[in-house]
Protein backbone atom coordinates (compact mmCIF):
# COMPACT_ATOMS: atom_id res chain seq x y z
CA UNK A 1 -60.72 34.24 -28.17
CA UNK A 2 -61.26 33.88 -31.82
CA UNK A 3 -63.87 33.96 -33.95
CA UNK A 4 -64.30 32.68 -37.64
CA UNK A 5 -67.55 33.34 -38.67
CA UNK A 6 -69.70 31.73 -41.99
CA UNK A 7 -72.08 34.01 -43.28
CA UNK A 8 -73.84 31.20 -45.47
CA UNK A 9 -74.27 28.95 -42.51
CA UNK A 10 -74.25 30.73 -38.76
CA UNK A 11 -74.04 27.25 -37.43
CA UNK A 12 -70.80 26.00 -39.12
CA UNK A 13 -68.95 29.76 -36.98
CA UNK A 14 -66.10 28.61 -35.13
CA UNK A 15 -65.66 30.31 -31.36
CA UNK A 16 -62.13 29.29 -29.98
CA UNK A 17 -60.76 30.34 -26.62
CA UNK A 18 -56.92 30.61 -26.19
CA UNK A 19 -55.11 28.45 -23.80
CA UNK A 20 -51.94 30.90 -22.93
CA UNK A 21 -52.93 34.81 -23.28
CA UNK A 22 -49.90 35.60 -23.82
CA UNK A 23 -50.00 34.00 -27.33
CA UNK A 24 -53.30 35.16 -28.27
CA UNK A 25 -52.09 38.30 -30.51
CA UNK A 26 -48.95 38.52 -32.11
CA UNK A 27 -47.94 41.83 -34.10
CA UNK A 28 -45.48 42.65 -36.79
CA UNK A 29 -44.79 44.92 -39.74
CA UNK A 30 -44.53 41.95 -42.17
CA UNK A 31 -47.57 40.14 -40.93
CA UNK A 32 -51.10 41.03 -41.04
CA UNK A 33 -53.99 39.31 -38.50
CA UNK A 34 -51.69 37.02 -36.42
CA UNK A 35 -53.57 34.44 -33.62
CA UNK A 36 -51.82 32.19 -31.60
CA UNK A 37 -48.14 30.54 -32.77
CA UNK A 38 -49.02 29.83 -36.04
CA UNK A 39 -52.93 29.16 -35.26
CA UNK A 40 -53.85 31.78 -37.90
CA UNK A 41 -51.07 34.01 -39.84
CA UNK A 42 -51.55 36.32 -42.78
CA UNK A 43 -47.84 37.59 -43.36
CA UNK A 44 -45.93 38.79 -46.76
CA UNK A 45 -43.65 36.04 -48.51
CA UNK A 46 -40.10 36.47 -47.47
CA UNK A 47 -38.27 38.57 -50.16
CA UNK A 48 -41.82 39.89 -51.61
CA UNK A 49 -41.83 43.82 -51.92
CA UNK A 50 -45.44 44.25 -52.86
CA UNK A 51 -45.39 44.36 -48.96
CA UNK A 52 -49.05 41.92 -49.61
CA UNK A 53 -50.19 40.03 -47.35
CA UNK A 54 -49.99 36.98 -49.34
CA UNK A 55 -49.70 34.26 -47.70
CA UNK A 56 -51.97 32.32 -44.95
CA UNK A 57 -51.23 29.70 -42.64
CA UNK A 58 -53.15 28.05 -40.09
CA UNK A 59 -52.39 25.07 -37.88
CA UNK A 60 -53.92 24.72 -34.33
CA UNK A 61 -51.35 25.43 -31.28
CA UNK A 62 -52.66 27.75 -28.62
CA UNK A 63 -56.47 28.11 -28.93
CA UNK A 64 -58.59 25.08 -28.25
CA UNK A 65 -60.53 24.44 -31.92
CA UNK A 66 -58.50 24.52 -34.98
CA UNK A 67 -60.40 27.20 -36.83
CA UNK A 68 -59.87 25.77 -40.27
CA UNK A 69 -58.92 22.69 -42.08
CA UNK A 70 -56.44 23.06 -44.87
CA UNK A 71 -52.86 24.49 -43.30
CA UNK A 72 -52.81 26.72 -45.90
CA UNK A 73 -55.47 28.64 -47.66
CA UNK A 74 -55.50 32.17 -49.99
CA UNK A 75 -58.09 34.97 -48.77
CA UNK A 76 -59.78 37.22 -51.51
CA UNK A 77 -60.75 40.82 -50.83
């Protein structure tokens, strides 16, 4: 399960249940948060040695709702 909440708007939170457990985590030192196969990745840029977790990716595979629109998308602290 997933859970992408909107603190302006409770109503617009997304709840998504995974269809395969065993894709619902994935871990790794070069990627942050990761959900699904590619459902929702944070993960440093390939050759990047900040070591940030600057890039995002999202596109729907193993849970049931896609949890965002755009593929891609930046995060601010």
């Amino acid at each position: 399960m997933t859970l992408m909440m909107n603190k302006d708007n409770i109503r617009e939170s997304i709840l998504s249940h995974v269809n395969d457990a065993s894709y619902a985590l994935y871990y790794h030192d070069k990627f942050g948060p990761t959900f699904g196969d590619n459902d929702f990745d944070m993960f440093v840029a390939e050759g990047d040695d900040s070591n940030e977790y600057d890039c995002c990716w999202c596109m729907p595979n193993c849970y049931e709702k896609k949890i965002r629109n755009p593929v891609d998308f930046s995060i601010e602290d």
